[in-house]
Protein backbone atom coordinates (compact mmCIF):
# COMPACT_ATOMS: atom_id res chain seq x y z
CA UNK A 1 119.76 117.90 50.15
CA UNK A 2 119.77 115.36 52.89
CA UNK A 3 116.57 113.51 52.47
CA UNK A 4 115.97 110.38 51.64
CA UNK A 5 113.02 107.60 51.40
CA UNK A 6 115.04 105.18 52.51
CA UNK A 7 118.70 104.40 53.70
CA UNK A 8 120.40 102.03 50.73
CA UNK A 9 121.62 98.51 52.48
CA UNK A 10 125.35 100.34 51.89
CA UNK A 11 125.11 103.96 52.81
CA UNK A 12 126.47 105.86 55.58
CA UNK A 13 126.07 109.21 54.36
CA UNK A 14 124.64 111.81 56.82
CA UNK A 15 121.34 111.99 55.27
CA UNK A 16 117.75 112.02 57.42
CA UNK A 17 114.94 109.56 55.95
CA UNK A 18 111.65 110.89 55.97
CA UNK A 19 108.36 110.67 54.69
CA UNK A 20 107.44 114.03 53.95
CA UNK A 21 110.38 116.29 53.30
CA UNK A 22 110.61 119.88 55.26
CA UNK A 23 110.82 121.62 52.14
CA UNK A 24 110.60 125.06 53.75
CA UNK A 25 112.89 125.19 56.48
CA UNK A 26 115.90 123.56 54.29
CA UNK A 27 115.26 126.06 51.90
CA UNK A 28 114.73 128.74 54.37
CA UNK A 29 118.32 127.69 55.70
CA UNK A 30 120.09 127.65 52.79
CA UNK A 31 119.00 130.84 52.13
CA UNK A 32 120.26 131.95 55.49
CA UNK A 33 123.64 130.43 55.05
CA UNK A 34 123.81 131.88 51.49
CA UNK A 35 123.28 135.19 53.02
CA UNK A 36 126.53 134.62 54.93
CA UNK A 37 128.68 133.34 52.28
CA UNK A 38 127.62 136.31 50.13
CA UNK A 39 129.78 138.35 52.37
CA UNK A 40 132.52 137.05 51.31
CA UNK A 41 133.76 139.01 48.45
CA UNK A 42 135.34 136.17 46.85
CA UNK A 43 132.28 134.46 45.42
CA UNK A 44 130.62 137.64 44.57
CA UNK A 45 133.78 138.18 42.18
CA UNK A 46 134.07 135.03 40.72
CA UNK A 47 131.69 133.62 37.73
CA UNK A 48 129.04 130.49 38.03
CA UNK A 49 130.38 127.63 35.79
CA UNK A 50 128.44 124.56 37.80
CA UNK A 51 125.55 124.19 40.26
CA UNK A 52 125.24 121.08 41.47
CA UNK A 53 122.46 119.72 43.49
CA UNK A 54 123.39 116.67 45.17
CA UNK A 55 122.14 114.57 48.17
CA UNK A 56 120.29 112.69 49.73
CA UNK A 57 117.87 112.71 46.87
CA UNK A 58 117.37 116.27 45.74
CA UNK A 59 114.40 114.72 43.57
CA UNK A 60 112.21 114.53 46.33
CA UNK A 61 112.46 118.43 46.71
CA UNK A 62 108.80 119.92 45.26
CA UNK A 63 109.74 121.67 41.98
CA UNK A 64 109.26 125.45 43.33
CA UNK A 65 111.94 124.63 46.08
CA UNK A 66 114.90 123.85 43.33
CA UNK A 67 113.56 126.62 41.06
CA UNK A 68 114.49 128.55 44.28
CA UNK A 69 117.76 126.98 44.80
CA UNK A 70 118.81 127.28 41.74
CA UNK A 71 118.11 131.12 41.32
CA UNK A 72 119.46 131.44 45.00
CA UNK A 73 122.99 130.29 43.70
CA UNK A 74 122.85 132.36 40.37
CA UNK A 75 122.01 135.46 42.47
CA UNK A 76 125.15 134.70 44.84
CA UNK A 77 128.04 134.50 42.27
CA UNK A 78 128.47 136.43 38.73
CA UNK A 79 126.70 134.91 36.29
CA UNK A 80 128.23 135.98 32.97
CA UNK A 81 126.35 134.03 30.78
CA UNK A 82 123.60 131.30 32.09
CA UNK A 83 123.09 129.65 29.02
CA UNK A 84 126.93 128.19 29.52
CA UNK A 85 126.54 127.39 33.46
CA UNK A 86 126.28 123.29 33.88
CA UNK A 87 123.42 122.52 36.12
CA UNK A 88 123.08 119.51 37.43
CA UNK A 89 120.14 117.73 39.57
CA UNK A 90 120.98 114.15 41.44
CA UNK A 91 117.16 112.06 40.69
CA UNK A 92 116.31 108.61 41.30
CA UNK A 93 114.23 107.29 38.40
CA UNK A 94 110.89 107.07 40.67
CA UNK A 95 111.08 111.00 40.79
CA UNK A 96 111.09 111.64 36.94
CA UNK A 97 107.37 112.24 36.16
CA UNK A 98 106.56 114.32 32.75
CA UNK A 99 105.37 117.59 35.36
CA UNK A 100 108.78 117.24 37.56
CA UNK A 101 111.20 116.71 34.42
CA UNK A 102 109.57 119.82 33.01
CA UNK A 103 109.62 121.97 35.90
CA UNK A 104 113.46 120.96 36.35
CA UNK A 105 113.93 122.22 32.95
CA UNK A 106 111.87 125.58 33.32
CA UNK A 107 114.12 125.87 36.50
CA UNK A 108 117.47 126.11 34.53
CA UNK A 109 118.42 122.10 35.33
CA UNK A 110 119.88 121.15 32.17
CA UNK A 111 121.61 118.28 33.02
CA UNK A 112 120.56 115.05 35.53
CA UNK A 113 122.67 112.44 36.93
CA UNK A 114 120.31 109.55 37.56
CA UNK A 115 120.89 106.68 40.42
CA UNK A 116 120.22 103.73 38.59
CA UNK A 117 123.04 101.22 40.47
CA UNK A 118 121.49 98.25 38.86
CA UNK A 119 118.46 97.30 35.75
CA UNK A 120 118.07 93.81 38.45
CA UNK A 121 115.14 94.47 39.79
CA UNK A 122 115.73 91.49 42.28
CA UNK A 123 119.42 93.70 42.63
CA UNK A 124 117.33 96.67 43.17
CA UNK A 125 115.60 95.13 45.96
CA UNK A 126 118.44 93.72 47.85
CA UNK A 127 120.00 97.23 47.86
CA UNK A 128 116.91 98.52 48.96
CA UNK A 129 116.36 101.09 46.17
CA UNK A 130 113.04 102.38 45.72
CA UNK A 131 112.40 102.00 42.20
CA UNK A 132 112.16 99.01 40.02
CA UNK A 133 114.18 97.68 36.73
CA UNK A 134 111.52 99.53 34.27
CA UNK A 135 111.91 103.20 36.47
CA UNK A 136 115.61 104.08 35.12
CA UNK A 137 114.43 103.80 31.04
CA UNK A 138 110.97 105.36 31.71
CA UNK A 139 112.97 108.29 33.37
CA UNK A 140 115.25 108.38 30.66
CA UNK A 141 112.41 108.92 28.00
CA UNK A 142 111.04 111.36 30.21
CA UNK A 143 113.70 113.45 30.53
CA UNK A 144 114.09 113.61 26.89
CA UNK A 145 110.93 114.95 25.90
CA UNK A 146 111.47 117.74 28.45
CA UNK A 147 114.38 118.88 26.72
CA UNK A 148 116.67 117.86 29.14
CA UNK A 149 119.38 115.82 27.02
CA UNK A 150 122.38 115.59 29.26
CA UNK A 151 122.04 112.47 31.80
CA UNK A 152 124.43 110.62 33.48
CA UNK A 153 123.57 107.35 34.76
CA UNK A 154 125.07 105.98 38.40
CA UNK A 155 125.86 101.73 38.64
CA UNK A 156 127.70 100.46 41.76
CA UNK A 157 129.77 97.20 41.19
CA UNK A 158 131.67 95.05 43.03
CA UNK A 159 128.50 93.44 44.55
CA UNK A 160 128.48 90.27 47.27
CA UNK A 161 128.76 86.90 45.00
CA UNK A 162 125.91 85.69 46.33
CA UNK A 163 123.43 88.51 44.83
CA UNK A 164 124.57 86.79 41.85
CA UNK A 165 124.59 89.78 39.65
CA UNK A 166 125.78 90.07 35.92
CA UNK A 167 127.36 93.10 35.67
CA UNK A 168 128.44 92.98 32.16
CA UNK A 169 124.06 93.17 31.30
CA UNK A 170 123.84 96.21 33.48
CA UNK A 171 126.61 97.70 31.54
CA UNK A 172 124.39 96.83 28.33
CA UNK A 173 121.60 97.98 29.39
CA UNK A 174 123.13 101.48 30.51
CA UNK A 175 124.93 101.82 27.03
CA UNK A 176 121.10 100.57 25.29
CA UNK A 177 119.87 104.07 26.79
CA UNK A 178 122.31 106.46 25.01
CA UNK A 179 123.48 108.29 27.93
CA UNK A 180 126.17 110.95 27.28
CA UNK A 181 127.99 110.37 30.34
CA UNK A 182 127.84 106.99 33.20
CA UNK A 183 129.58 106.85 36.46
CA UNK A 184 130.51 103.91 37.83
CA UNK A 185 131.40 102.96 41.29
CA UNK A 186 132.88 99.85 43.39
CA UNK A 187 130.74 99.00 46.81
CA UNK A 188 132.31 99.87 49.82
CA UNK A 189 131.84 98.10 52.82
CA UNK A 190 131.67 100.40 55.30
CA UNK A 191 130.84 99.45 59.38
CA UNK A 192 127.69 101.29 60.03
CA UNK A 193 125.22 100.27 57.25
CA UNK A 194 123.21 97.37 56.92
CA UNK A 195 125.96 95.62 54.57
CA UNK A 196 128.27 96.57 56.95
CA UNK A 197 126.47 94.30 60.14
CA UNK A 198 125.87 91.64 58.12
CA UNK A 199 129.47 91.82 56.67
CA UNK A 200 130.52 91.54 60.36
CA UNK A 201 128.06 88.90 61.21
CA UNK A 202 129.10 86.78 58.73
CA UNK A 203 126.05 86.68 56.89
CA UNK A 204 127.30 88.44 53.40
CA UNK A 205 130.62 88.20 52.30
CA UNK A 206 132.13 91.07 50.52
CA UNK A 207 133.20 90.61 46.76
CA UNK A 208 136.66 89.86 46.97
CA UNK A 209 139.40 92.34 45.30
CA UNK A 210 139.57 89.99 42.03
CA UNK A 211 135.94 90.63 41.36
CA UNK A 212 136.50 94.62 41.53
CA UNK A 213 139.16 94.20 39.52
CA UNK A 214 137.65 92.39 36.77
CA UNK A 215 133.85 94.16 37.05
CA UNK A 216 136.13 97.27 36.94
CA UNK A 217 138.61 96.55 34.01
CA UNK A 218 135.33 95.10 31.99
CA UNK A 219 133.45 98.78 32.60
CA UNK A 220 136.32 100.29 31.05
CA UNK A 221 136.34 97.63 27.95
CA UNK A 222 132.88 97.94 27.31
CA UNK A 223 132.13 101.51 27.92
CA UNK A 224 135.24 101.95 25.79
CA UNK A 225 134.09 99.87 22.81
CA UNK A 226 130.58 101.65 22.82
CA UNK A 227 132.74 105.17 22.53
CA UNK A 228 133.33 106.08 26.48
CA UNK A 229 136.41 107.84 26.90
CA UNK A 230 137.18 106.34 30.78
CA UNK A 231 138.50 110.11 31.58
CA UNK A 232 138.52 109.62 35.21
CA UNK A 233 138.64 106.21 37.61
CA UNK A 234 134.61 106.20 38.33
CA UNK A 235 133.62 108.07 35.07
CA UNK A 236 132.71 107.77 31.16
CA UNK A 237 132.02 110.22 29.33
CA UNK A 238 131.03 110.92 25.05
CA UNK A 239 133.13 113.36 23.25
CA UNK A 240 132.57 116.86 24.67
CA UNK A 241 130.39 115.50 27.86
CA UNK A 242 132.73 115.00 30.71
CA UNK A 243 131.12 117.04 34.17
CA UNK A 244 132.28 120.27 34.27
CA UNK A 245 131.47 120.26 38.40
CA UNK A 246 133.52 117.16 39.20
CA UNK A 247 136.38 118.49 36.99
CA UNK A 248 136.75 121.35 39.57
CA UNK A 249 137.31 119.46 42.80
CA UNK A 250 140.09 117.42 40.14
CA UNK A 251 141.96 120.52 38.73
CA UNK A 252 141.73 122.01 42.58
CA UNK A 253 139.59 124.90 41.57
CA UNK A 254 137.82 126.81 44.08
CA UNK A 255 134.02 125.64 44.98
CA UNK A 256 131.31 126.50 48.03
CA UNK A 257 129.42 124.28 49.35
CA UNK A 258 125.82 125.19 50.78
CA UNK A 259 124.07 123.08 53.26
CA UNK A 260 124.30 120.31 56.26
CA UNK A 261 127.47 118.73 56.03
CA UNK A 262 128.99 120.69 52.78
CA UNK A 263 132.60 120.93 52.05
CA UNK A 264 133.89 123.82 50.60
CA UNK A 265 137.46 124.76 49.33
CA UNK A 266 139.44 128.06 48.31
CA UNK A 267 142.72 129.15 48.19
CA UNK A 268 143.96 126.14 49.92
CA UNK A 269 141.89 126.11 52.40
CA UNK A 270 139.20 123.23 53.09
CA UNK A 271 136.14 124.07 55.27
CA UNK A 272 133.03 121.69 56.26
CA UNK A 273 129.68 122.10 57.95
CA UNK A 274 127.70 120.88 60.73
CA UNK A 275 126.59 117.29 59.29
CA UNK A 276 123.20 116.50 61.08
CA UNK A 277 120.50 118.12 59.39
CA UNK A 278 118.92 119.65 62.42
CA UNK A 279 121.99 120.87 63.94
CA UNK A 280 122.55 122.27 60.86
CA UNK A 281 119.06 124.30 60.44
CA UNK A 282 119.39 124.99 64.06
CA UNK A 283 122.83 126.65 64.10
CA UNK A 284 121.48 129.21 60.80
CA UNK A 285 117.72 129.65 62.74
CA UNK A 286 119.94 130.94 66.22
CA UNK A 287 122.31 133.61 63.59
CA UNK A 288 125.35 131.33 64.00
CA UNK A 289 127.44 129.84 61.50
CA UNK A 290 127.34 126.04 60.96
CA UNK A 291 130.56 125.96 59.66
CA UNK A 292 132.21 122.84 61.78
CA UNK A 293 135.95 123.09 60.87
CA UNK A 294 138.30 124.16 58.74
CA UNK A 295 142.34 122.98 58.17
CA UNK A 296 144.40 125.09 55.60
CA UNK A 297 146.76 122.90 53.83
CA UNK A 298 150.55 122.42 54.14
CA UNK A 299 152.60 122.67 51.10
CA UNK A 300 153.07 119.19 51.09
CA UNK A 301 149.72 118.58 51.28
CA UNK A 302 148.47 120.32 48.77
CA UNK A 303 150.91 118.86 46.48
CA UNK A 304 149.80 115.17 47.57
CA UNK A 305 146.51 116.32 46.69
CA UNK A 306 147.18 117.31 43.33
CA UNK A 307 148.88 114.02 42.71
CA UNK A 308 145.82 111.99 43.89
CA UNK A 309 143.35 114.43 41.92
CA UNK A 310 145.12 114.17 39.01
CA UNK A 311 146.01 110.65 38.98
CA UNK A 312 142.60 110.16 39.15
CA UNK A 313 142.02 111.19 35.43
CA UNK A 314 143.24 110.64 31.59
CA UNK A 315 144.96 114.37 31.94
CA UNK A 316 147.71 113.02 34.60
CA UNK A 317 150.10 115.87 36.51
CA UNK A 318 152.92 117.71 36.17
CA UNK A 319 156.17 115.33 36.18
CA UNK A 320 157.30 118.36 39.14
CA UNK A 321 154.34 117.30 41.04
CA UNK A 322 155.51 113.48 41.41
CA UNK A 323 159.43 114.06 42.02
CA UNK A 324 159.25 109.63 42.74
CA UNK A 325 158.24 108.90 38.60
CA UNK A 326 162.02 109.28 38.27
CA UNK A 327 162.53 106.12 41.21
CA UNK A 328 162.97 102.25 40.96
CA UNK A 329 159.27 101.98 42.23
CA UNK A 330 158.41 104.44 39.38
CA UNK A 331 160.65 102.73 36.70
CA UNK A 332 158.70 99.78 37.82
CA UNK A 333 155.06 100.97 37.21
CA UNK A 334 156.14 102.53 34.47
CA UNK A 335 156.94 98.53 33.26
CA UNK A 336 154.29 97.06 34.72
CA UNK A 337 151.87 99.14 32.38
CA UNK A 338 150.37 101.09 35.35
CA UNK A 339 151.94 104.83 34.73
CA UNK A 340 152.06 106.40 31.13
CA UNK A 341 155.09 109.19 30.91
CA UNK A 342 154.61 111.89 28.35
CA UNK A 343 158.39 113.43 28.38
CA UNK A 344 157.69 115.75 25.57
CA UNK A 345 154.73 117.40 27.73
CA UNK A 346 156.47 116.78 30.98
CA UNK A 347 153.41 114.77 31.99
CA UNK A 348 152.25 111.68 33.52
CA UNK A 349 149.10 110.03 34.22
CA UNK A 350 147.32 106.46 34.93
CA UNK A 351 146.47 103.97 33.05
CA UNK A 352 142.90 101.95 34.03
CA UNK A 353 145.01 98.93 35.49
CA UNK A 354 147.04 101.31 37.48
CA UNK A 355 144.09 102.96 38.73
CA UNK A 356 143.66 99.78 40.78
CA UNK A 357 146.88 100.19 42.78
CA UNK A 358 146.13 104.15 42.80
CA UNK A 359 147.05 104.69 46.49
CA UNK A 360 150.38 102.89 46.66
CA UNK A 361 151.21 104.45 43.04
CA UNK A 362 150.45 107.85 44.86
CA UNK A 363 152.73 107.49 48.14
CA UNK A 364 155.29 106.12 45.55
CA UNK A 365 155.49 109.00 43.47
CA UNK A 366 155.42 111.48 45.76
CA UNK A 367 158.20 110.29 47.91
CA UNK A 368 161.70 111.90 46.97
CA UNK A 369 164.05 109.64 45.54
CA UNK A 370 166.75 108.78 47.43
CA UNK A 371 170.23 110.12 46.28
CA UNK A 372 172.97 107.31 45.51
């Protein structure tokens, strides 16, 4: 759902800020592109496990247009058994009234990731959020007493020095609310956003790599001692409430992706859509497909992307997928505390200080080791 209120001083997603959203038509073309996907006898064959509504800010959606979304999708694929199908609804806290939590929940939603970033209100502000510090707990309750128990809660860290944020009180504050699940996320500078000009103009300076490092290492040390299990680099979860949806683009299951600028992958083959939202309702309104590109990949390829999906998490890869753990530069990491090798199970996988160096760990490992 590409709407949003307002554009966050660090985000360059493709997303369309407006003040009413076109409820209809986006709905009308997602229905139109569904009717096109359904033709494909792959989806039809395979059951529903997740639904995820992201964005934008799918919140701002009235509550009749995800009630139709959601049935839309559940219509499209088999749907075995409902009651076991994770569905999950991106909010912002400003969105979570008593009559939209409760409509979510008569809808099937049953579990909501909400985008809290920060509990600063004088944080919130600088980022350009529109709620305030008091909006993330008041959704919280809210969400509760609608019945809908499973929320994840978003913080971004890594912040400019000079916005003089504790992050360790955020962290607090997030744990304080009982969430089952929190994911957490270093700022990106990237060149067209607000942070991004003033980056450039010299105005902000981006939080050097020490700061990520240590806002990221004390996440994991005090989302571990308040019983997180850090199961992948930007998520916590409680026992038995890691995301089911997130765990399918790691374990490079198949998934479709339905609206303007959606990715979509199967059988090793990626495919994306038109990003611009009116492009996008445009190309379904004229009967053509907004599909923009697809690339199947290599066998190479794929297996780099397993090793960088799986590295990603607490359940490693397959020792046969990294051929370099057996190399000096392996050996090394392996030393350095940054790679745990499980011989007996033939696996490997990162630890959270050699999630840090995860790139260079990947290219590494991948690379054949040279014969003496």
């Amino acid at each position: 759902m590409p709407f949003c209120r307002r554009r966050c001083v660090y985000c360059d997603f493709s997303i369309a800020v407006r003040p009413r959203v076109p409820a209809e038509r986006f709905v009308a073309a997602i229905r139109r592109e569904a009717d096109l996907r359904r033709g494909e006898q792959f989806w039809a064959a395979h059951p529903l496990r997740t639904l995820y509504l992201g964005g934008g800010t799918p919140s701002l959606l009235p509550s009749s247009s995800v009630a139709t979304l959601v049935q839309l999708v559940r219509t499209m694929a088999r749907d075995d058994d409902p009651a076991t199908v994770e569905v999950t609804l991106e909010a912002n806290p400003e969105d979570v009234t008593p009559a939209s939590a409760g409509a979510w929940a008569a809808a099937g939603v049953n579990r909501v990731s909400l985008g809290v970033q920060s509990f600063d209100g004088r944080v919130l502000q600088w980022m350009h959020r529109s709620h305030d510090a008091e909006a993330a707990p008041r959704a919280v309750r809210t969400l509760r007493r609608a019945g809908i128990d499973a929320i994840s809660l978003d913080l971004i860290f890594g912040l400019p020095e000079t916005v003089q944020r504790d992050f360790r009180i955020d962290l607090e504050r997030a744990v304080d609310l009982g969430p089952d699940h929190l994911s957490v996320y270093g700022l990106t500078v990237e060149p067209r956003t607000a942070l991004g000009h003033w980056t450039a103009r010299g105005t902000v300076m981006a939080a050097p790599d020490t700061q990520h490092e240590t806002e990221f290492l004390l996440a994991h040390e005090v989302l571990g001692a308040a019983g997180f299990e850090h199961y992948e680099v930007s998520n916590f979860a409680r026992s038995g409430h890691r995301s089911h949806h997130n765990a399918a683009y790691w374990n490079g299951s198949s998934y479709l992706g339905l609206g303007p600028s959606a990715h979509s992958f199967r059988d090793g083959v990626r495919s994306w859509n038109v990003a611009p939202w009116a492009a996008y309702a445009t190309c379904l309104e004229n009967g053509d497909d907004p599909e923009d590109g697809r690339e199947r990949l290599t066998p190479v390829q794929q297996r780099l992307e397993r090793a960088y999906l799986g590295l990603r998490t607490t359940d490693g890869v397959d020792t046969a997928d990294v051929p370099g753990w057996r190399s000096a530069a392996g050996d090394a990491a392996v030393e350095a505390g940054w790679l745990v090798v499980d011989r007996s199970l033939g696996r490997i996988r990162t630890t959270p200080v050699g999630w840090l160096r995860l790139d260079s760990l990947v290219e590494a490992l991948t690379t054949e080791p040279q014969g003496g």
